[in-house]
Protein backbone atom coordinates (compact mmCIF):
# COMPACT_ATOMS: atom_id res chain seq x y z
CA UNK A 1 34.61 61.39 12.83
CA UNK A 2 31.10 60.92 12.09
CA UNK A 3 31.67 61.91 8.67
CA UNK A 4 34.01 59.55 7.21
CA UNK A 5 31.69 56.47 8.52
CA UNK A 6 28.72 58.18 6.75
CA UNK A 7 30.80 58.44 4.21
CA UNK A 8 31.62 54.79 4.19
CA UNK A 9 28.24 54.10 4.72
CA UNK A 10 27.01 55.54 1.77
CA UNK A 11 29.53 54.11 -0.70
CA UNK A 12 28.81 50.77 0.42
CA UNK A 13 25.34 51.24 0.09
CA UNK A 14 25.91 52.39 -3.62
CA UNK A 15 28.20 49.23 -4.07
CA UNK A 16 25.05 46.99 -2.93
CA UNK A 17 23.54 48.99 -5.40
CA UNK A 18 25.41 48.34 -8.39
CA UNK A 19 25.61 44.68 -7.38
CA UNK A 20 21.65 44.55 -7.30
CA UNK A 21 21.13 46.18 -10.52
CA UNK A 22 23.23 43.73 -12.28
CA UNK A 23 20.89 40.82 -11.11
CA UNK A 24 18.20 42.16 -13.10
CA UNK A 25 17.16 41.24 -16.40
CA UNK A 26 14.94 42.08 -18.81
CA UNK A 27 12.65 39.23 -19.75
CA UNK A 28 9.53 38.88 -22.09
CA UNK A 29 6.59 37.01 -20.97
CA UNK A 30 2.47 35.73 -21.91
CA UNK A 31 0.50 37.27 -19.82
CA UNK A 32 -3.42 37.36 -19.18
CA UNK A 33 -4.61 40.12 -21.02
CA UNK A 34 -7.56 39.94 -18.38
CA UNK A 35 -8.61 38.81 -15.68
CA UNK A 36 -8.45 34.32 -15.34
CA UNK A 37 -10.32 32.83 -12.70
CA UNK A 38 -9.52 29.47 -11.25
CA UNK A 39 -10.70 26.42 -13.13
CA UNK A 40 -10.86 28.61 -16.76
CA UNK A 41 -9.42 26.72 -19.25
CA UNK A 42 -6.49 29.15 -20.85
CA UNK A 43 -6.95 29.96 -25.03
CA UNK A 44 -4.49 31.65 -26.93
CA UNK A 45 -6.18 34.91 -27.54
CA UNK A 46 -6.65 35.73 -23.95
CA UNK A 47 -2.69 36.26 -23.38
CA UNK A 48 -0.45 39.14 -24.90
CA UNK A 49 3.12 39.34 -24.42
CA UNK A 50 4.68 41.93 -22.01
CA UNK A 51 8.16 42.51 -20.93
CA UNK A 52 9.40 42.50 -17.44
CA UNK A 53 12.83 44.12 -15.71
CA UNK A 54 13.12 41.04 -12.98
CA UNK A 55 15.97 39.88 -10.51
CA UNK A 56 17.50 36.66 -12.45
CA UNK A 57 16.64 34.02 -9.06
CA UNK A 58 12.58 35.52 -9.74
CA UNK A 59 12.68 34.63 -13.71
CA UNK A 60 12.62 30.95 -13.24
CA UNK A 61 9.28 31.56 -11.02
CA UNK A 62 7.33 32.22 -13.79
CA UNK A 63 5.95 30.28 -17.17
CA UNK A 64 7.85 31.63 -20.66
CA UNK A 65 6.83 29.58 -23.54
CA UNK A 66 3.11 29.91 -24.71
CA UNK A 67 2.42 25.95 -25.54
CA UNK A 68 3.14 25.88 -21.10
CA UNK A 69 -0.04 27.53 -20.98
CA UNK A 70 -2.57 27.16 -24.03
CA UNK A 71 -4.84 23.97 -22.87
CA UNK A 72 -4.47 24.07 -19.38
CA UNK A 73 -6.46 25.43 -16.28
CA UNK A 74 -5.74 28.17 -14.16
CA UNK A 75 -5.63 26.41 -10.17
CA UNK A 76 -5.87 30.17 -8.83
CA UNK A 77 -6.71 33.84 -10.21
CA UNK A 78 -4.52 35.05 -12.87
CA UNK A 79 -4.23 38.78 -12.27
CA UNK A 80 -4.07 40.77 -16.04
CA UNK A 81 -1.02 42.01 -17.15
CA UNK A 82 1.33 40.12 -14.56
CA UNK A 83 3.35 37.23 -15.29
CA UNK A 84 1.79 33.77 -14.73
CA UNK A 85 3.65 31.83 -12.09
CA UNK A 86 5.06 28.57 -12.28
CA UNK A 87 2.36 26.84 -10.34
CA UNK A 88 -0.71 28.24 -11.13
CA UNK A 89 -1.96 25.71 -13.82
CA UNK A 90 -2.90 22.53 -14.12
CA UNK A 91 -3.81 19.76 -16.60
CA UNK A 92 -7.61 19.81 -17.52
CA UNK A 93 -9.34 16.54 -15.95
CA UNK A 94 -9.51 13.91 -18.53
CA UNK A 95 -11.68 11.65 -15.68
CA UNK A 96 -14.13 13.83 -13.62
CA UNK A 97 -15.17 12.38 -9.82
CA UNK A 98 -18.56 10.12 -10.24
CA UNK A 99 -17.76 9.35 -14.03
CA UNK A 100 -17.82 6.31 -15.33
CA UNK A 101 -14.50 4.59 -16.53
CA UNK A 102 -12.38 1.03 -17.90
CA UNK A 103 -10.77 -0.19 -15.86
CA UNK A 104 -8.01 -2.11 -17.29
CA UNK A 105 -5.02 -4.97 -15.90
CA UNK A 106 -2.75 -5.87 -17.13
CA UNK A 107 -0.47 -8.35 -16.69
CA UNK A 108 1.85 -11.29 -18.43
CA UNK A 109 0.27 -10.65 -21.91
CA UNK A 110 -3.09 -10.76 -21.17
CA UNK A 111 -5.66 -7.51 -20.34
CA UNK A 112 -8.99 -7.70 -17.95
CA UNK A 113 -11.24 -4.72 -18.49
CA UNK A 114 -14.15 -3.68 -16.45
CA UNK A 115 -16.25 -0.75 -15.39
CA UNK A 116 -15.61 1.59 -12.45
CA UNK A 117 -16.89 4.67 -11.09
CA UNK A 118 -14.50 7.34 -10.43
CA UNK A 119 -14.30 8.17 -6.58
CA UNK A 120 -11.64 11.65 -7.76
CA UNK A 121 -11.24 13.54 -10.67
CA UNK A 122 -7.68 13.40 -12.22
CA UNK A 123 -5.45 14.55 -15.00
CA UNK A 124 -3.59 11.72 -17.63
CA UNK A 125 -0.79 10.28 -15.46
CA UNK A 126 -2.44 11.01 -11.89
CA UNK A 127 -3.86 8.28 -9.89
CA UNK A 128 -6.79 8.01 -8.21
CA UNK A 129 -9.46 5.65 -6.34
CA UNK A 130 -12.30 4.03 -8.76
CA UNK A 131 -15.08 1.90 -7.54
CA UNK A 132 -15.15 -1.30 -9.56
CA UNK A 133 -18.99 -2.01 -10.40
CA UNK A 134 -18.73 -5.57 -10.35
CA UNK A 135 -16.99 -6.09 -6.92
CA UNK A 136 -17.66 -2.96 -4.98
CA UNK A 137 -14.74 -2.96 -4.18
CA UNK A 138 -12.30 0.68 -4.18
CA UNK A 139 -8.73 -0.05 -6.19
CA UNK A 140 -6.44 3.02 -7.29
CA UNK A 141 -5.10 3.33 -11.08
CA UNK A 142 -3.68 5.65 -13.01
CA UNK A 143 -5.17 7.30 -15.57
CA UNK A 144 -3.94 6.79 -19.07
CA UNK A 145 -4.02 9.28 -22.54
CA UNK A 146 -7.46 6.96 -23.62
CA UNK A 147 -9.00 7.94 -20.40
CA UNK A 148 -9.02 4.35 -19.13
CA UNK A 149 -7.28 3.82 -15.21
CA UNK A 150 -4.72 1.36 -15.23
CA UNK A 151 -4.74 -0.70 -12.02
CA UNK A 152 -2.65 -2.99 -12.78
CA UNK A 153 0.85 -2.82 -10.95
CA UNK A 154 -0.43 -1.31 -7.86
């Protein structure tokens, strides 16, 4: 009796087997050709392209087109050789923290500009606190492609 239900055992392991080897794919990706340490900005030349065999829920996890990469900075280690994953880059700060910056509202077709300092360091489209020179005072804004902070709105 012990037999058969090994028996069963076994061919429904095999089944599982099949199943899980139909899930994988084989998928092409940049990778670091060495070693990228966190806050490295990422050039073309440092990544090669390698090719994974990878369950299809793990391919979305990682980065597959080139211009995702080139330009922006690593937030953690990128390990050579492995694929780079999803959230382990970032924007490169276009306002770093103590900088000065314009401040610009505006509002109702007319602008007010004025100088800050920035309290945070931020990418385009992140906001942040500033100090406004003039007033003291903190505001937040959002920082825009001409590395001015837009407060106005908030």
């Amino acid at each position: 009796m012990r037999i058969p239900s090994l028996f069963l055992v076994v061919l429904a392991f095999l089944g599982g087997l099949k199943a899980a080897c139909a899930d994988v794919v084989q998928v092409i990706y940049p990778v670091p050709f060495m070693t990228i340490y966190t806050g490295d900005a990422i050039a073309p030349d440092m990544l090669i392209e390698k090719r994974f065999r990878l369950s299809n829920r793990a391919v979305g996890s990682y980065i597959r087109d080139l211009d995702q990469i080139v330009g922006k900075v690593a937030r953690r280690t990128l390990v050579a050789g492995r694929p780079i994953p999803s959230n382990a880059l970032q924007t490169s700060e276009a306002v770093t923290e103590g900088s000065s910056v314009t401040l610009v509202f505006d509002a109702s077709g007319f602008t007010i500009k004025g100088l800050g300092k920035a309290i945070q360091a931020g990418s385009v489209g992140d906001t942040i606190s500033v100090q406004n020179i003039d007033s003291g005072r903190l505001v937040r804004g959002v920082i825009q492609h001409d590395g001015t902070v837009n407060v106005g709105g908030l």
